[in-house]
Structures are given as structure tokens and as C-alpha cells.
PDB file of N, CA and C in Angstrom:
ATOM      1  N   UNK A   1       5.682  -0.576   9.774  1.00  0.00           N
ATOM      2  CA  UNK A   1       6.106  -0.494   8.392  1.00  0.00           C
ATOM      3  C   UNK A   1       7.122   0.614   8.198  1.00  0.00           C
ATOM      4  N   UNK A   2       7.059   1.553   8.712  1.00  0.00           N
ATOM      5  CA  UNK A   2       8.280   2.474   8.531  1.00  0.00           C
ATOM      6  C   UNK A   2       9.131   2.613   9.410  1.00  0.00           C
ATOM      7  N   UNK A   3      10.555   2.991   9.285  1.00  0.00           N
ATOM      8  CA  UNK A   3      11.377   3.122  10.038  1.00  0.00           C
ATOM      9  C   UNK A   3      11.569   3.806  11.468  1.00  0.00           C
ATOM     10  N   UNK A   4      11.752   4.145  12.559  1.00  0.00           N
ATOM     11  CA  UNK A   4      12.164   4.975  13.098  1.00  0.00           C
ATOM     12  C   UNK A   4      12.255   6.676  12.805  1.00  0.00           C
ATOM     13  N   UNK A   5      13.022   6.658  11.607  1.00  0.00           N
ATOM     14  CA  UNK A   5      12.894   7.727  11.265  1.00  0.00           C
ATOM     15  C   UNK A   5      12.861   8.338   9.603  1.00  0.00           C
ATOM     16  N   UNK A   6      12.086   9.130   9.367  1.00  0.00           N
ATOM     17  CA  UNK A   6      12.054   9.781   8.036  1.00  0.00           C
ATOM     18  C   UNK A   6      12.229  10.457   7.829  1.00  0.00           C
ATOM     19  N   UNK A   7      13.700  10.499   7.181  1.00  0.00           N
ATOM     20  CA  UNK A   7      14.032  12.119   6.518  1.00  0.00           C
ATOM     21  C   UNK A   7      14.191  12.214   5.361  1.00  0.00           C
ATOM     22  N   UNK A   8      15.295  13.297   4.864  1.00  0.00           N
ATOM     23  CA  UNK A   8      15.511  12.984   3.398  1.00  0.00           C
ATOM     24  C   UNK A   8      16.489  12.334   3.190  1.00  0.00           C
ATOM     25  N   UNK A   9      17.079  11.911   4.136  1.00  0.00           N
ATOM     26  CA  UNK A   9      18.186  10.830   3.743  1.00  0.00           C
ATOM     27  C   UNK A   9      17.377   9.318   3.460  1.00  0.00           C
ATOM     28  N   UNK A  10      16.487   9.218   4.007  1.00  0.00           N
ATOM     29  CA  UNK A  10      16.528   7.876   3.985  1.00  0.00           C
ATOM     30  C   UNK A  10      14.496   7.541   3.171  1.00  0.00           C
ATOM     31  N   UNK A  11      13.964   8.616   3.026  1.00  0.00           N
ATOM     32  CA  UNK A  11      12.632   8.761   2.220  1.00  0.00           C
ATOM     33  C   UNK A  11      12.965   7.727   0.847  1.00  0.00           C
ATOM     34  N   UNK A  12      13.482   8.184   0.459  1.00  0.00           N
ATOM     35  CA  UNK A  12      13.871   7.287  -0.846  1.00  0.00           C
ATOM     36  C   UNK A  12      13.927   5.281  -0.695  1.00  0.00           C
ATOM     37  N   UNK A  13      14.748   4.810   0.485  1.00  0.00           N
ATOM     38  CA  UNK A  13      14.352   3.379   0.876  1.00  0.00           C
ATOM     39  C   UNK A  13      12.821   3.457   1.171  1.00  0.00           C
ATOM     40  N   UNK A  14      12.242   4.439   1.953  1.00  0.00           N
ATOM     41  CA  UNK A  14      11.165   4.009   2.538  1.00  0.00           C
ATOM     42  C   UNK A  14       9.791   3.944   1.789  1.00  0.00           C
ATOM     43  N   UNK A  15      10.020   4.777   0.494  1.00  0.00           N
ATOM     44  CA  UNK A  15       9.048   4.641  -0.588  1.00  0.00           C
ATOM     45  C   UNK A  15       9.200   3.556  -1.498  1.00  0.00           C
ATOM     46  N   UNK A  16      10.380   3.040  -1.310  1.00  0.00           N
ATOM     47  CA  UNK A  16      10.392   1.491  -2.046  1.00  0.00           C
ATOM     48  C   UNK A  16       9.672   0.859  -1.484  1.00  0.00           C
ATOM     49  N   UNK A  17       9.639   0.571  -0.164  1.00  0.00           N
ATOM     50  CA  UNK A  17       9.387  -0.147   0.987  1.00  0.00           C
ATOM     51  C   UNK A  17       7.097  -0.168   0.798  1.00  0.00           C
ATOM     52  N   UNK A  18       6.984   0.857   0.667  1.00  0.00           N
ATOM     53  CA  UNK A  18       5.816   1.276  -0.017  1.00  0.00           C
ATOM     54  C   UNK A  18       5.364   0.724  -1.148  1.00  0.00           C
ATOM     55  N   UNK A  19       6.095   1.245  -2.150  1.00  0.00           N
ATOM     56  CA  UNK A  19       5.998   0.809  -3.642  1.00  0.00           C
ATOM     57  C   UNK A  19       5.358  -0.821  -3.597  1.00  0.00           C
ATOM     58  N   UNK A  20       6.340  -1.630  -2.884  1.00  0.00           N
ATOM     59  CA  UNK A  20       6.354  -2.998  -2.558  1.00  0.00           C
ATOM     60  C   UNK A  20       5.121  -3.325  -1.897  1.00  0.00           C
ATOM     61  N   UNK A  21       4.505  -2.865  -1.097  1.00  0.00           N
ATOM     62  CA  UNK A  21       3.695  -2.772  -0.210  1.00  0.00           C
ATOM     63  C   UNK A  21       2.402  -3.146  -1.216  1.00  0.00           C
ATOM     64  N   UNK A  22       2.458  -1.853  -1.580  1.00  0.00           N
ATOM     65  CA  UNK A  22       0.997  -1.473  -2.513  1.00  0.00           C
ATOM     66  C   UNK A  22       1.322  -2.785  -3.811  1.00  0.00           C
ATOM     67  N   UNK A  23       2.194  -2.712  -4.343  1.00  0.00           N
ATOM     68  CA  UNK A  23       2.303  -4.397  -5.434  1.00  0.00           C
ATOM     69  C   UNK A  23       2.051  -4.895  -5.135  1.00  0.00           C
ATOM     70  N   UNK A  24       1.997  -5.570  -3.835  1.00  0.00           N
ATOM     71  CA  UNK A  24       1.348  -6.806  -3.295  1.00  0.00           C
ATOM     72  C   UNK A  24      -0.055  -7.031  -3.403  1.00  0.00           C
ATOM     73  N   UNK A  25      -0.822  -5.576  -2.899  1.00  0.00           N
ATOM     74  CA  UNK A  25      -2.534  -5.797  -3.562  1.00  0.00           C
ATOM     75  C   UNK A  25      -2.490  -5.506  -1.605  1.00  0.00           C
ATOM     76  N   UNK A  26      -3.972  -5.758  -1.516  1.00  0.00           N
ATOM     77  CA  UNK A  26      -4.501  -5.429  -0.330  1.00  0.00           C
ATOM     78  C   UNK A  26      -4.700  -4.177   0.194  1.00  0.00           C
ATOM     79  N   UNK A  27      -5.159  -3.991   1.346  1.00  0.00           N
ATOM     80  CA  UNK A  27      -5.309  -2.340   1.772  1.00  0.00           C
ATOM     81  C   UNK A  27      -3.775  -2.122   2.514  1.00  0.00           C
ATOM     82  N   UNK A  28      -3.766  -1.021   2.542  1.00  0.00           N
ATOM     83  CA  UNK A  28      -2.113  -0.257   2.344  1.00  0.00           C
ATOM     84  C   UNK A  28      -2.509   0.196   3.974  1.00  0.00           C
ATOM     85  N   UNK A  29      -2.263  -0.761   4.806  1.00  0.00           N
ATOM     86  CA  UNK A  29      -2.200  -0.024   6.355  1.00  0.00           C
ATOM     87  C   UNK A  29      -0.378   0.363   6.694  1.00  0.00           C
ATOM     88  N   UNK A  30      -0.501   1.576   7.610  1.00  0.00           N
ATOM     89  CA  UNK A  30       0.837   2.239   7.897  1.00  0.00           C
ATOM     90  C   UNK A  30       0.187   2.388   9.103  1.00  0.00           C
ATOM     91  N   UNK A  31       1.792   1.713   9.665  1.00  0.00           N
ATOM     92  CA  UNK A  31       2.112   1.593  11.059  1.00  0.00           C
ATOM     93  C   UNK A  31       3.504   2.673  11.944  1.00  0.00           C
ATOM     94  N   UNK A  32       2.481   4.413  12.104  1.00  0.00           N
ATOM     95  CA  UNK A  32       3.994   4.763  11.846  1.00  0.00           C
ATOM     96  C   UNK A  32       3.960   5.434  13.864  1.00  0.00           C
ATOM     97  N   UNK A  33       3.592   4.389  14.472  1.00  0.00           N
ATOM     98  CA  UNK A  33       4.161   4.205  16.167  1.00  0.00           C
ATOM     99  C   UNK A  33       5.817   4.117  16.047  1.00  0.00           C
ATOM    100  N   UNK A  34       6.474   3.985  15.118  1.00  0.00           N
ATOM    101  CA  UNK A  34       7.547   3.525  14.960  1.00  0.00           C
ATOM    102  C   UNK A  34       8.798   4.831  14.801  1.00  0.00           C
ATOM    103  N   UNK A  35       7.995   5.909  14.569  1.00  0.00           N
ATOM    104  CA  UNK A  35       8.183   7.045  14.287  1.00  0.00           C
ATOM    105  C   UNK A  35       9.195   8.131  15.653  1.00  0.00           C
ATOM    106  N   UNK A  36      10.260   8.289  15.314  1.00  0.00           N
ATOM    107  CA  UNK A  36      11.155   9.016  16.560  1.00  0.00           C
ATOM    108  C   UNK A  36      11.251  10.025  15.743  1.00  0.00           C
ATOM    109  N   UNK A  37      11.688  10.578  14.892  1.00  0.00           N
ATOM    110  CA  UNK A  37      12.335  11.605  14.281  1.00  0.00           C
ATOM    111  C   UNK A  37      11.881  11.629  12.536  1.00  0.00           C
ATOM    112  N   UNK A  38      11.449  12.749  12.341  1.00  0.00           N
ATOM    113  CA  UNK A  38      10.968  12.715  11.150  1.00  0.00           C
ATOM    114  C   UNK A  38      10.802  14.277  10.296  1.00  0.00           C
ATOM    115  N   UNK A  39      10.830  14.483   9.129  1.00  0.00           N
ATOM    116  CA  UNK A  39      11.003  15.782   8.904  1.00  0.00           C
ATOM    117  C   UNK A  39       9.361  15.786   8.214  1.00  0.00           C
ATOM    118  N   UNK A  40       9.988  17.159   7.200  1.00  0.00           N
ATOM    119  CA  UNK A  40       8.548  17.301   6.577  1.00  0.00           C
ATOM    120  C   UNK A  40       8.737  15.869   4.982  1.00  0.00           C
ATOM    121  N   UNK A  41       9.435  15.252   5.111  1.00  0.00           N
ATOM    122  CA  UNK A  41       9.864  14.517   4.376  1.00  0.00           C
ATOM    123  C   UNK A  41       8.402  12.893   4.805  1.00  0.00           C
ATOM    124  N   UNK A  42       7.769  12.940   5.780  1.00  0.00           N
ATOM    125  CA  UNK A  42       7.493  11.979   6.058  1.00  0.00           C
ATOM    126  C   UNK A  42       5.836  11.996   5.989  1.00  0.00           C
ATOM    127  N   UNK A  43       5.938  13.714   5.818  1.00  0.00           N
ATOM    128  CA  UNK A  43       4.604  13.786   5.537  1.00  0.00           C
ATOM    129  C   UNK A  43       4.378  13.660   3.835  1.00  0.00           C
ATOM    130  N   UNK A  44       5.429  13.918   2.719  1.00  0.00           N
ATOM    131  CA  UNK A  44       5.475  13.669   2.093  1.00  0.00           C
ATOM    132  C   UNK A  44       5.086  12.101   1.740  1.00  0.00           C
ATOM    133  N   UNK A  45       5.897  11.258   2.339  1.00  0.00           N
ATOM    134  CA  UNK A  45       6.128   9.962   1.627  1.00  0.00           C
ATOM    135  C   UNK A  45       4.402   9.432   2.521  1.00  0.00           C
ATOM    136  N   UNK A  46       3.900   9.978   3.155  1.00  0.00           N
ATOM    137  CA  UNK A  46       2.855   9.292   3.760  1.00  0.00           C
ATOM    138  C   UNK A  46       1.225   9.727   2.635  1.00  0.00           C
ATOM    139  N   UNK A  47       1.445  10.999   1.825  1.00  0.00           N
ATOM    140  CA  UNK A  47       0.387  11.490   0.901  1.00  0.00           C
ATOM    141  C   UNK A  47       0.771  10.866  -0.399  1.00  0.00           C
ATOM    142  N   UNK A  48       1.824  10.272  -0.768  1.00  0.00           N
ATOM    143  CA  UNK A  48       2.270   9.624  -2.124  1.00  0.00           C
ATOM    144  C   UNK A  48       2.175   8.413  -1.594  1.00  0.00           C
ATOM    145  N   UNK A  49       2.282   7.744  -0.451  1.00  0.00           N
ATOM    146  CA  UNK A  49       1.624   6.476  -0.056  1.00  0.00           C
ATOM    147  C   UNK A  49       0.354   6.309  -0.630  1.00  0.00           C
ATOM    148  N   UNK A  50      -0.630   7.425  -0.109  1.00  0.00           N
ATOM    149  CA  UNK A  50      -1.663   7.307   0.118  1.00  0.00           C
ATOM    150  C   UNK A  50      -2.502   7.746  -1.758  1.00  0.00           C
ATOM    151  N   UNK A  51      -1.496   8.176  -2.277  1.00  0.00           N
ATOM    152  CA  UNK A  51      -1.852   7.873  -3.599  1.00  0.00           C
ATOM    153  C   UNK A  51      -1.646   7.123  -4.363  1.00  0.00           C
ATOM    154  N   UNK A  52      -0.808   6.228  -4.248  1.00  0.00           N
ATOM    155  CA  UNK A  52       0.021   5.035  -4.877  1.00  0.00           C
ATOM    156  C   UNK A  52      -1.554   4.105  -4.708  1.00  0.00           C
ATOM    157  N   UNK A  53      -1.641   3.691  -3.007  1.00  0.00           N
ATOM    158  CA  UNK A  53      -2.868   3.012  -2.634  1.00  0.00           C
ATOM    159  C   UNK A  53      -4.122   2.948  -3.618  1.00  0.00           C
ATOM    160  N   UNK A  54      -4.652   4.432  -3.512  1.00  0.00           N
ATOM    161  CA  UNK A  54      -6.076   4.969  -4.132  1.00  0.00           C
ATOM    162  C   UNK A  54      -5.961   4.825  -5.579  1.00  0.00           C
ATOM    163  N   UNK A  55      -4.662   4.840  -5.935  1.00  0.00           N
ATOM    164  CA  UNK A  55      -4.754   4.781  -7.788  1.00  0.00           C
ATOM    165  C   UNK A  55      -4.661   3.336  -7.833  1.00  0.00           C
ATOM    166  N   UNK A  56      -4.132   2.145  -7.370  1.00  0.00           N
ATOM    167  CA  UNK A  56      -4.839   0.878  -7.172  1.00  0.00           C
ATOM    168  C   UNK A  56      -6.090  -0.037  -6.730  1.00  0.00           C
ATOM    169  N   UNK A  57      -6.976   1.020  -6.365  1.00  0.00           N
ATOM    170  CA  UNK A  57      -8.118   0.866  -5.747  1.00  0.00           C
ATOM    171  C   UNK A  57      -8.269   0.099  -4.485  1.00  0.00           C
ATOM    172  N   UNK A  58      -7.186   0.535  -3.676  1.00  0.00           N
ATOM    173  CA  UNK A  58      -6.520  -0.052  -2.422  1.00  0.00           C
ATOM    174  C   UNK A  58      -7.379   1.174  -1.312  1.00  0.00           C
ATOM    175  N   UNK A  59      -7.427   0.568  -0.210  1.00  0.00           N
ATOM    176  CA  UNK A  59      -7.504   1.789   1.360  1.00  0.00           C
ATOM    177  C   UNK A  59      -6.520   2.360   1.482  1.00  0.00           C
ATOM    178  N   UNK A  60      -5.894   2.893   1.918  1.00  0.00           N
ATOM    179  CA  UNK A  60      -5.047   3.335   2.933  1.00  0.00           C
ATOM    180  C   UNK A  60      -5.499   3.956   4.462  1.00  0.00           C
ATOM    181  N   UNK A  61      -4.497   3.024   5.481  1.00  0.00           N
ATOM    182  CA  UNK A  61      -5.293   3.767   6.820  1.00  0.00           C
ATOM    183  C   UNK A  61      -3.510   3.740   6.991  1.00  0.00           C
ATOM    184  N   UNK A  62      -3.732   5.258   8.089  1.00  0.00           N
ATOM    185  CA  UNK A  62      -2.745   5.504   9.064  1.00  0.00           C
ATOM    186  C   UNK A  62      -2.921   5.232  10.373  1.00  0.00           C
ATOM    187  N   UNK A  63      -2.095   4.085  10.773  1.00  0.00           N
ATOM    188  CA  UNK A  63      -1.924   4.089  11.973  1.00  0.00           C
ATOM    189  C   UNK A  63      -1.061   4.858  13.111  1.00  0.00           C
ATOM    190  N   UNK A  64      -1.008   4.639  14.194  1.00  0.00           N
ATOM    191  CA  UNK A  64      -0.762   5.721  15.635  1.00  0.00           C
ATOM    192  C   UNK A  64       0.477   6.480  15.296  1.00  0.00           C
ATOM    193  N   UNK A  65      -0.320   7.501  14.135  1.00  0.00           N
ATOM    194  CA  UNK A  65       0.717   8.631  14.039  1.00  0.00           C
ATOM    195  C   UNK A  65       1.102   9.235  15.146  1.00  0.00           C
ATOM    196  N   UNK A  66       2.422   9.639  15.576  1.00  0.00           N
ATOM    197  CA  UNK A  66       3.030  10.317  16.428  1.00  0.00           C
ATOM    198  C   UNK A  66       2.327  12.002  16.516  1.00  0.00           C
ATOM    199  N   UNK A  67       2.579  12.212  17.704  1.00  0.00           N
ATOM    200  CA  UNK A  67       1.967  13.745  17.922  1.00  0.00           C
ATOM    201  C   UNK A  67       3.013  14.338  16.499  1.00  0.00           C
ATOM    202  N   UNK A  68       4.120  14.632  16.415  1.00  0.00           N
ATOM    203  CA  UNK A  68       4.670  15.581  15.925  1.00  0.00           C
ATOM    204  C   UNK A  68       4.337  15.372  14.269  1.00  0.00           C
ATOM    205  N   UNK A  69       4.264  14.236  13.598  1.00  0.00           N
ATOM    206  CA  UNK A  69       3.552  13.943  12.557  1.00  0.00           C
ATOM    207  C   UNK A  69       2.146  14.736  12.435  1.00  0.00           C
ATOM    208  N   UNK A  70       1.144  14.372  13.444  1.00  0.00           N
ATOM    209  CA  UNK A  70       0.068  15.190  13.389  1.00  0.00           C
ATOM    210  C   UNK A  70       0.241  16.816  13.090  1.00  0.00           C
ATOM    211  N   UNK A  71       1.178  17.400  14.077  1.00  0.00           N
ATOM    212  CA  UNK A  71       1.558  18.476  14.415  1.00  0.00           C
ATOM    213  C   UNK A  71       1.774  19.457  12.941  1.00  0.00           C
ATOM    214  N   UNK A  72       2.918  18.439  12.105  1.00  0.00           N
ATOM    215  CA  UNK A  72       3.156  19.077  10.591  1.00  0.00           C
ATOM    216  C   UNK A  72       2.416  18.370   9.588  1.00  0.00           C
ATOM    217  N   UNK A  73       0.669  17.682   9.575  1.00  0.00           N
ATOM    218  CA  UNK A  73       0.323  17.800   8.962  1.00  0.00           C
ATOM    219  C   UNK A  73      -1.107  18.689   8.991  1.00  0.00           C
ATOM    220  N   UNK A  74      -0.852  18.966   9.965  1.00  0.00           N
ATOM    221  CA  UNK A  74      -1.818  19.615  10.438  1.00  0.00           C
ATOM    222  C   UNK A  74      -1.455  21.385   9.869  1.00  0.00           C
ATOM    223  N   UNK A  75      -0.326  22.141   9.714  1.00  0.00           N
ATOM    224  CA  UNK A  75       0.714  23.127   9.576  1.00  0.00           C
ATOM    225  C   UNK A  75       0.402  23.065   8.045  1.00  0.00           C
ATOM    226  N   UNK A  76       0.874  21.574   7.757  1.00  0.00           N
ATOM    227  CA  UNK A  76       0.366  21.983   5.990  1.00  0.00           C
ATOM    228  C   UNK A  76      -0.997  21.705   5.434  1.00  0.00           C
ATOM    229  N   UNK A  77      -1.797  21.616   5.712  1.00  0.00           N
ATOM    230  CA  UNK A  77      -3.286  21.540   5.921  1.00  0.00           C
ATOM    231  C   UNK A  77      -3.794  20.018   5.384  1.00  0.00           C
ATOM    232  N   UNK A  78      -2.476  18.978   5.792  1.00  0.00           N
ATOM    233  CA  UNK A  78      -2.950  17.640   5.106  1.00  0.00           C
ATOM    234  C   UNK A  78      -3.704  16.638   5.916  1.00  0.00           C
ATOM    235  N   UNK A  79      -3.909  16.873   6.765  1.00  0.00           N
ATOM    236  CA  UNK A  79      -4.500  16.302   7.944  1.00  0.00           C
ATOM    237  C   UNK A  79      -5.396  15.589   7.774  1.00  0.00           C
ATOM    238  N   UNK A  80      -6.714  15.931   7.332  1.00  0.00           N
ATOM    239  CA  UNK A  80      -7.615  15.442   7.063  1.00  0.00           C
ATOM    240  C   UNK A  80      -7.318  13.815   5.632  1.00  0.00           C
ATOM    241  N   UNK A  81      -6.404  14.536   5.054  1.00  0.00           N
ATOM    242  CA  UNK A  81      -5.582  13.372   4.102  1.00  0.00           C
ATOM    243  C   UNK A  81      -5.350  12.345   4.815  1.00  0.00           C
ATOM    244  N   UNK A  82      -4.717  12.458   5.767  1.00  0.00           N
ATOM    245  CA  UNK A  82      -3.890  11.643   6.517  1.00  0.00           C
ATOM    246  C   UNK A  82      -5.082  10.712   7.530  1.00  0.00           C
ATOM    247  N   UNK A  83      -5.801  11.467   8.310  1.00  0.00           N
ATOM    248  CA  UNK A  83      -6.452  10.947   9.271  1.00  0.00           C
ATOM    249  C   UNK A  83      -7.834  10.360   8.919  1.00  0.00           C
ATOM    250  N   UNK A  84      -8.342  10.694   7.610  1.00  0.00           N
ATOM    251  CA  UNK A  84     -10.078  10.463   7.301  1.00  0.00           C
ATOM    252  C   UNK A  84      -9.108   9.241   6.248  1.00  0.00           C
ATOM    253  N   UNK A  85      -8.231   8.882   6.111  1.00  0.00           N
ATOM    254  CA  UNK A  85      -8.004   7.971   5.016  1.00  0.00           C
ATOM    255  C   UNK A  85      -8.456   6.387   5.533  1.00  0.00           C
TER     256      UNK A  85
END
């Protein structure tokens, strides 16, 4: 589901991409193996994912986050956000 990469150039498509996601209904799985390059921008769009989801009464699961994803959410203490979701 997400691009290659997330920064701030391109966060803005990828929360549409989301937005869309979660309209559809169902549980909100993210597939972010897909992940090469990413800032703190991606940990962003992955906790406003994950609220978009929960205020629809949707799941959200993260899938095979990349080490370096882990790495900075772990730095900003969102981790447990990310991984118990």
C-alpha cells in the first residue's frame, strides 16, 4: 500500500491513498515492506492512518515495517502505536 518512499514531498499523495483506503470500510492493513527511504514524515502518516482507521471503528495492522521505520518509531516513543495496533 505505500510507496517506496515517504517523505515530505510525497506524504500528502500517500494520505489520500489512505483516506481512500479507510472509505472503503474494512480493517485498514499497511503493507509498508515496500518501504526504501523514508523520513520522520512516514511515521507521521502511519499514526494518522492509524487514527483515521480507529475513528471508523476499523483495525489497523502494520505490516513488515522496515528496520529503520521501527528504528524512528521507536526514538519517538510511538512504537507500541505502531506495533500492538
Amino acid at each position: 500500500m505505500l510507496p517506496a518512499a515517504v517523505t515530505m514531498q510525497n506524504a500528502s499523495a500517500a494520505l489520500r491513498s489512505v483516506e481512500a483506503a479507510v472509505a472503503q470500510g474494512g480493517d485498514l492493513v499497511v503493507d509498508a515492506s515496500a518501504l526504501a527511504e523514508l523520513d520522520t514524515s512516514a511515521v507521521a502518516l502511519l499514526l494518522q492512518a492509524r487514527r483515521l482507521a480507529q475513528a471508523k471503528g476499523l483495525a489497523f495492522r502494520l505490516q513488515a515495517p522496515p528496520a529503520k521505520l521501527v528504528a524512528l518509531a521507536q526514538l519517538y516513543g510511538v512504537e507500541p502505536l505502531l506495533s500492538a495496533a
